[in-house]
N, C-alpha and C. Protein backbone atom coordinates (compact mmCIF):
# COMPACT_ATOMS: atom_id res chain seq x y z
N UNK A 1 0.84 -1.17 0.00
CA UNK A 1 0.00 0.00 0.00
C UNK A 1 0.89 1.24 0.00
N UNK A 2 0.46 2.60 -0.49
CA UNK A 2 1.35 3.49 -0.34
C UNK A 2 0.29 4.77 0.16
N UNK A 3 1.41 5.07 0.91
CA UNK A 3 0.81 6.14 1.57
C UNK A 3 1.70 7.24 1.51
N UNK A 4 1.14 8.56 1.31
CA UNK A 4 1.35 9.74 1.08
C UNK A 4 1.74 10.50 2.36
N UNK A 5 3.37 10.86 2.81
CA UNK A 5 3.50 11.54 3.78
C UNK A 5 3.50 12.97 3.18
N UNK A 6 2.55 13.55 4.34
CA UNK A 6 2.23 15.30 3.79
C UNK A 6 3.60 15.98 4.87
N UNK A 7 3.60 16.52 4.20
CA UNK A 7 4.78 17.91 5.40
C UNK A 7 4.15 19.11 5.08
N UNK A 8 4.97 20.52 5.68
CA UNK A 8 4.82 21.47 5.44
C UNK A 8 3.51 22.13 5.97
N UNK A 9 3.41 23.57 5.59
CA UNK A 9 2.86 24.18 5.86
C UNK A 9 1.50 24.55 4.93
N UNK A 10 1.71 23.59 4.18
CA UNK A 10 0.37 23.40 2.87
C UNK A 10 0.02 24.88 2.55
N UNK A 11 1.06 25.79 2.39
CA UNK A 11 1.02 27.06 1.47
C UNK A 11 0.68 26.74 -0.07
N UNK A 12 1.40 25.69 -1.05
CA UNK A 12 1.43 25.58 -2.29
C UNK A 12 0.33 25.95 -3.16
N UNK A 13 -0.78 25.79 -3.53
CA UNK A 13 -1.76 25.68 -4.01
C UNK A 13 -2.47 27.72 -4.18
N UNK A 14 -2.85 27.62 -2.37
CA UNK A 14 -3.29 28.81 -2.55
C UNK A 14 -1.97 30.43 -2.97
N UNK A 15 -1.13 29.66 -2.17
CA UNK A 15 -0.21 31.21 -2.84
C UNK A 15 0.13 30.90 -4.22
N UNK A 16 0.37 29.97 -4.47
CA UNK A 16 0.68 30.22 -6.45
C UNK A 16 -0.26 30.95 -7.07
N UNK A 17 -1.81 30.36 -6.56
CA UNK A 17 -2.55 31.10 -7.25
C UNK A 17 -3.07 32.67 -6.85
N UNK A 18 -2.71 32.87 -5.18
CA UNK A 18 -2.40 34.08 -4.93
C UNK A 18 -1.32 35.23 -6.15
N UNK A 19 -0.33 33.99 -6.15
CA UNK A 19 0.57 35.05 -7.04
C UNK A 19 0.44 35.60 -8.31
N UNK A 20 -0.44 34.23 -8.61
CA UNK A 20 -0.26 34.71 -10.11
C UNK A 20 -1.89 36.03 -10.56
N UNK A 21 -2.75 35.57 -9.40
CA UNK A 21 -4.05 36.63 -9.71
C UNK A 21 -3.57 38.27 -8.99
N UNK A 22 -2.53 38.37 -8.22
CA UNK A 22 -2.01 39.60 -8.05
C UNK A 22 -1.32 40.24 -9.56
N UNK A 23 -0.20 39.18 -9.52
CA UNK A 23 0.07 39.54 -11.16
C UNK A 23 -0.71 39.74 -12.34
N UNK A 24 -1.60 39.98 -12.01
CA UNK A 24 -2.51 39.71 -13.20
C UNK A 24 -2.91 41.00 -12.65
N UNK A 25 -3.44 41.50 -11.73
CA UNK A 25 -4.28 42.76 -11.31
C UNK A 25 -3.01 44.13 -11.42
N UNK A 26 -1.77 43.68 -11.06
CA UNK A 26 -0.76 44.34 -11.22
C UNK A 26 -0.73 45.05 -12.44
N UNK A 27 -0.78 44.04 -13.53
CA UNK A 27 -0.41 44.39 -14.97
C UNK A 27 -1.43 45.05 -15.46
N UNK A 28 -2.84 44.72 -15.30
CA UNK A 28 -4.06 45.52 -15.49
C UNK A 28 -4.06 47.02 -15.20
N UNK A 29 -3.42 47.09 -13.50
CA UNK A 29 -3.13 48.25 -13.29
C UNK A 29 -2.14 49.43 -14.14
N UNK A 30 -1.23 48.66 -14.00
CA UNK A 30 0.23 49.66 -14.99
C UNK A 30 -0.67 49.49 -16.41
N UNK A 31 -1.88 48.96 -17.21
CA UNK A 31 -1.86 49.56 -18.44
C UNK A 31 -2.70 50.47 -18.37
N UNK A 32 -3.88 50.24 -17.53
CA UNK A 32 -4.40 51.57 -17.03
C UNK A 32 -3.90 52.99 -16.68
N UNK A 33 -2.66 52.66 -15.69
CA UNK A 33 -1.96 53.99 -15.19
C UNK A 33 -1.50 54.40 -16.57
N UNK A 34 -0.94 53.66 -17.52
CA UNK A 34 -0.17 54.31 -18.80
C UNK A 34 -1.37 54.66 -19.54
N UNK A 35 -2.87 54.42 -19.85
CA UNK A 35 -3.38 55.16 -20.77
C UNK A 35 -3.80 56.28 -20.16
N UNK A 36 -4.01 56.76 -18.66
CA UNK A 36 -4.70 57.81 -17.82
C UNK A 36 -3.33 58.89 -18.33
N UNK A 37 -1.98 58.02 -17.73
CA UNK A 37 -0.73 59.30 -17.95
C UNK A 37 -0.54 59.46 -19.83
N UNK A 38 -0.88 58.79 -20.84
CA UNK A 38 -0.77 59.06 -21.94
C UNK A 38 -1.88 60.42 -22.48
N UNK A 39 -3.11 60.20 -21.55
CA UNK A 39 -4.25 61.17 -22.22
C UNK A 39 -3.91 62.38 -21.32
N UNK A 40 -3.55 62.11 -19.97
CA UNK A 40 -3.64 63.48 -18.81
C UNK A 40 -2.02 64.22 -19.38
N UNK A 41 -1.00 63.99 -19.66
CA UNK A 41 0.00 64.16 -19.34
C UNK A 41 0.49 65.19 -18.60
N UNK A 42 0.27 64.51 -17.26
CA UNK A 42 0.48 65.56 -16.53
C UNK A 42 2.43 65.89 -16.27
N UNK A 43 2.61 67.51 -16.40
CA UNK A 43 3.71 68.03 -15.99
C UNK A 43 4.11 68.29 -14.98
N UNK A 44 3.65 68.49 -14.37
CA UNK A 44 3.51 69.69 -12.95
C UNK A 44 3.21 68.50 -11.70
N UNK A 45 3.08 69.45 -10.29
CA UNK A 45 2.56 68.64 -9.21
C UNK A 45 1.03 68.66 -9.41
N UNK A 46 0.18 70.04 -9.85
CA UNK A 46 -1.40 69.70 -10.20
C UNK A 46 -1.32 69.11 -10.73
N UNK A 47 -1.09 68.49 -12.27
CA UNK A 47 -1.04 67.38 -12.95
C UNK A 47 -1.28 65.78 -12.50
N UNK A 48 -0.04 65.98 -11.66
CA UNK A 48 -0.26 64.54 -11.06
C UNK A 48 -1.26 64.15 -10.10
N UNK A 49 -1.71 65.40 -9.26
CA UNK A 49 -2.38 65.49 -8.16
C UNK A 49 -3.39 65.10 -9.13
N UNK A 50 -4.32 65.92 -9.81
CA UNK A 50 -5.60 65.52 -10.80
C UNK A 50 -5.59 63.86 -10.99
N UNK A 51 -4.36 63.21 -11.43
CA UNK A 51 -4.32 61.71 -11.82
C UNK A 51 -4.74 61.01 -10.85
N UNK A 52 -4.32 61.39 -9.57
CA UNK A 52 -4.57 60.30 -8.67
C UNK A 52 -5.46 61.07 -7.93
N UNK A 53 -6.48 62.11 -7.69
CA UNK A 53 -7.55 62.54 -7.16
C UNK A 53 -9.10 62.17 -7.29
N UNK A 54 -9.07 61.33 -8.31
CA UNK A 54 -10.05 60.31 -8.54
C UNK A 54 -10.46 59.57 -7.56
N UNK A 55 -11.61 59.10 -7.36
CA UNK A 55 -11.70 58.08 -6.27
C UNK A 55 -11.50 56.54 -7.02
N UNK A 56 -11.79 56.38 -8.15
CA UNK A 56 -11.33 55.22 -8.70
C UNK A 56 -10.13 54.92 -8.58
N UNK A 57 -9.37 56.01 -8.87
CA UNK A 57 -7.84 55.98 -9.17
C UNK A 57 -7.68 55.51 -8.06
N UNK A 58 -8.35 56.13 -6.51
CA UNK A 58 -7.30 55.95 -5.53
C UNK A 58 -7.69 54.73 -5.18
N UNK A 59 -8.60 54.25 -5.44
CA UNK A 59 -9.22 52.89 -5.24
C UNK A 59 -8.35 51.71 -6.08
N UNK A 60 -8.48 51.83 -6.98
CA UNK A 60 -7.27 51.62 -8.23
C UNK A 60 -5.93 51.69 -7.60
N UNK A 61 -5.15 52.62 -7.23
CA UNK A 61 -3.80 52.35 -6.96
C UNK A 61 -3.90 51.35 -5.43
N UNK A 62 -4.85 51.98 -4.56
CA UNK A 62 -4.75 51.41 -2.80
C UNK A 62 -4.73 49.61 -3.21
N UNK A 63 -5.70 49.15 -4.15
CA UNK A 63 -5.75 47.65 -4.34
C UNK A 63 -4.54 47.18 -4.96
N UNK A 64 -3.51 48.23 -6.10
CA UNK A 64 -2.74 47.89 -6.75
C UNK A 64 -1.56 47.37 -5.93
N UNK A 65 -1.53 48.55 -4.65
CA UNK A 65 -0.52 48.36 -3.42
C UNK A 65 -0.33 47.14 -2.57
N UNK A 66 -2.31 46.70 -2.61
CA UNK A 66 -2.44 45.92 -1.69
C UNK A 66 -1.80 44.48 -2.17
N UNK A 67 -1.82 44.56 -3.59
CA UNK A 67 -1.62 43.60 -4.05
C UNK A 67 -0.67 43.01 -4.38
N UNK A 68 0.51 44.42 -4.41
CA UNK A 68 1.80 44.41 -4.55
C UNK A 68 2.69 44.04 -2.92
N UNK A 69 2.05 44.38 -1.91
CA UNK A 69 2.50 43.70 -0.60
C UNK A 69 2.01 42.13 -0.41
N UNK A 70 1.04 42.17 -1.08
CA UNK A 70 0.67 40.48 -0.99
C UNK A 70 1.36 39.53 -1.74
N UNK A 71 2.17 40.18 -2.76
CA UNK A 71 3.21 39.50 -3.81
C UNK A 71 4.25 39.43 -3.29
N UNK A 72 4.61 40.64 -2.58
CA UNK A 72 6.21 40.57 -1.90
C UNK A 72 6.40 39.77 -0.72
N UNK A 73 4.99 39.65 0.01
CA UNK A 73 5.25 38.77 0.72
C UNK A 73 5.62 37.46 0.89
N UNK A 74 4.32 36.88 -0.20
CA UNK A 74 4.78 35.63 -0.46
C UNK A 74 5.95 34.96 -1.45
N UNK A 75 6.32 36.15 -1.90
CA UNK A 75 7.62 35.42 -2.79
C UNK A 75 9.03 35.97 -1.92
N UNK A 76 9.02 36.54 -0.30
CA UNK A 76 9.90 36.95 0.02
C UNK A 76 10.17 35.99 1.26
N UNK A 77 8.81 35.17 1.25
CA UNK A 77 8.18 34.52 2.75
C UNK A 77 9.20 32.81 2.21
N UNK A 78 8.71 32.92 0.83
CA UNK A 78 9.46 31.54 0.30
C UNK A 78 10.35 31.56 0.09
N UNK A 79 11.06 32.67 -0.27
CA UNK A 79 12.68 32.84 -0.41
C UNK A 79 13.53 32.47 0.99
N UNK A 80 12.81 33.20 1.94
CA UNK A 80 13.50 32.81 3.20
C UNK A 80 13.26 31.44 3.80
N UNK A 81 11.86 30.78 3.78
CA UNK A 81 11.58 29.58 3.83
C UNK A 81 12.82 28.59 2.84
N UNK A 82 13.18 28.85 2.04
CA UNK A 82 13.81 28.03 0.81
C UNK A 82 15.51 27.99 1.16
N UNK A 83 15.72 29.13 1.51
CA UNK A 83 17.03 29.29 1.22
C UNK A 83 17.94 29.89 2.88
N UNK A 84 17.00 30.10 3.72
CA UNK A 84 17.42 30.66 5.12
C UNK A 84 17.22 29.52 5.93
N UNK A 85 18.45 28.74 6.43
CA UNK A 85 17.79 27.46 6.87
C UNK A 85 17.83 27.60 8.74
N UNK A 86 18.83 28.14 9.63
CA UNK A 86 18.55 28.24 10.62
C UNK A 86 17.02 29.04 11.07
N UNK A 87 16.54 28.24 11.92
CA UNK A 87 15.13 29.00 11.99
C UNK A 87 15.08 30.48 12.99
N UNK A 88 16.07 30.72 13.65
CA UNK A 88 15.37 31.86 14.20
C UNK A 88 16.20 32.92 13.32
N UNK A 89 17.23 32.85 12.74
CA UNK A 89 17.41 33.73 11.59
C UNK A 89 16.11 34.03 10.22
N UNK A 90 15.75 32.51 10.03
CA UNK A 90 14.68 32.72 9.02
C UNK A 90 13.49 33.43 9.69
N UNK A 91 12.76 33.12 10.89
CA UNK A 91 12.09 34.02 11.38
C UNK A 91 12.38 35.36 11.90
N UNK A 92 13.16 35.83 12.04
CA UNK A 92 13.61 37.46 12.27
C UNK A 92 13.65 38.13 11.08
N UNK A 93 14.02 37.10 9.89
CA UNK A 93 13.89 37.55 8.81
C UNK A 93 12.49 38.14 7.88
N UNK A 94 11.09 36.97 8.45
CA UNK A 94 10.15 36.98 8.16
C UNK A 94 9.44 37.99 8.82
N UNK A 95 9.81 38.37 9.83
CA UNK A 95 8.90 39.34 11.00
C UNK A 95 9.41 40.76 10.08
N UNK A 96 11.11 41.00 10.17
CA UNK A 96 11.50 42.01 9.37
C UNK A 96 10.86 42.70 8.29
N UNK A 97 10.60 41.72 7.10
CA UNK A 97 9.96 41.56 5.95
C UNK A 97 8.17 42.05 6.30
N UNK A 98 7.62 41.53 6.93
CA UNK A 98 6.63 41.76 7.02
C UNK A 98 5.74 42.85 7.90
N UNK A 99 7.07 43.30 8.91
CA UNK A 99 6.95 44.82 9.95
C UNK A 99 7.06 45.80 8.53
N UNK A 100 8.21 45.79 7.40
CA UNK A 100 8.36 46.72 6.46
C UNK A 100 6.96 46.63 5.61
N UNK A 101 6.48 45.64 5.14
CA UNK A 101 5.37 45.86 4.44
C UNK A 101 4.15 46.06 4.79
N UNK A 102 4.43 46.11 6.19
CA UNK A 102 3.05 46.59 7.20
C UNK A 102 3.39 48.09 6.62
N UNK A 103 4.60 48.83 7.46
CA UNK A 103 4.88 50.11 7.72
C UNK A 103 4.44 50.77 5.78
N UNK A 104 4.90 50.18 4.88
CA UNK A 104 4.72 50.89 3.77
C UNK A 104 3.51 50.50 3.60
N UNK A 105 2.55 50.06 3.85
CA UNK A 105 1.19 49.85 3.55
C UNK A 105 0.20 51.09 4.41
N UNK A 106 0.75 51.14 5.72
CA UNK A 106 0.39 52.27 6.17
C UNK A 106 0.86 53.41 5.67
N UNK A 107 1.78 53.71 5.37
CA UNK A 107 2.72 54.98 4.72
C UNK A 107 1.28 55.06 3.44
N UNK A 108 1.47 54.21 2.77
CA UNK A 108 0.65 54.46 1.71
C UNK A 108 -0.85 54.50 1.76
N UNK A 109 -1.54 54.45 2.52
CA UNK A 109 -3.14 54.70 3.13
C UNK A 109 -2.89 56.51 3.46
N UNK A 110 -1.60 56.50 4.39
CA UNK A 110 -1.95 58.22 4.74
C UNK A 110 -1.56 58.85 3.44
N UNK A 111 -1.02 58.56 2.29
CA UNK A 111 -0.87 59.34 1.10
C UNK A 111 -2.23 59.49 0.64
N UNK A 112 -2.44 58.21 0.22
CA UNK A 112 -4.14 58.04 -0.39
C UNK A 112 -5.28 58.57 0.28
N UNK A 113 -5.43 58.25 1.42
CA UNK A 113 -6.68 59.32 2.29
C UNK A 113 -6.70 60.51 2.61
């Protein structure tokens, strides 16, 4: 008979497909931002201010962010999982990683609101 030993932390499944539907909203985003900055072209600081004064926009970039910390995480979470093998180095590493993408996630809410 054979039996299937499971390990791990049974991440596989949902973060791949985490990753790849961020990537996907990512890229949606940047062709959007390039046709808004192709028609607005904004010069100036009003310029830019107008681009992102939208509530879509800001709705639009805040998810783009969100989505971009949800990418870095998990491909920064597996890097250290993969390749950082003492564990309380790999976890200081992970807390590190994820105190910074807290802090720029907040940084970026007080821009946007």
């Amino acid at each position: 008979m054979n039996q299937k030993i499971i390990v791990g932390a049974h991440y596989g499944f949902r973060d791949w497909l985490g990753q790849r539907v961020t990537a996907v909203l990512m890229a949606f985003y940047t062709v959007l931002l390039l046709a808004v900055l192709l028609v607005q072209k904004p010069a100036h600081y009003l310029g830019w201010y107008g681009v992102f004064s939208s509530w879509w926009m800001k709705v639009a970039t805040l998810t783009f962010l969100l989505c971009l910390f949800y990418h870095a995480w998990v491909g920064m979470r597996d890097i250290w999982m993969d390749y950082v093998k003492p564990t309380g180095v790999r976890l200081c590493l992970q807390v590190g990683t994820l105190v910074w993408l807290v802090a720029c996630g907040m940084w970026a809410l007080k821009i946007f609101l």
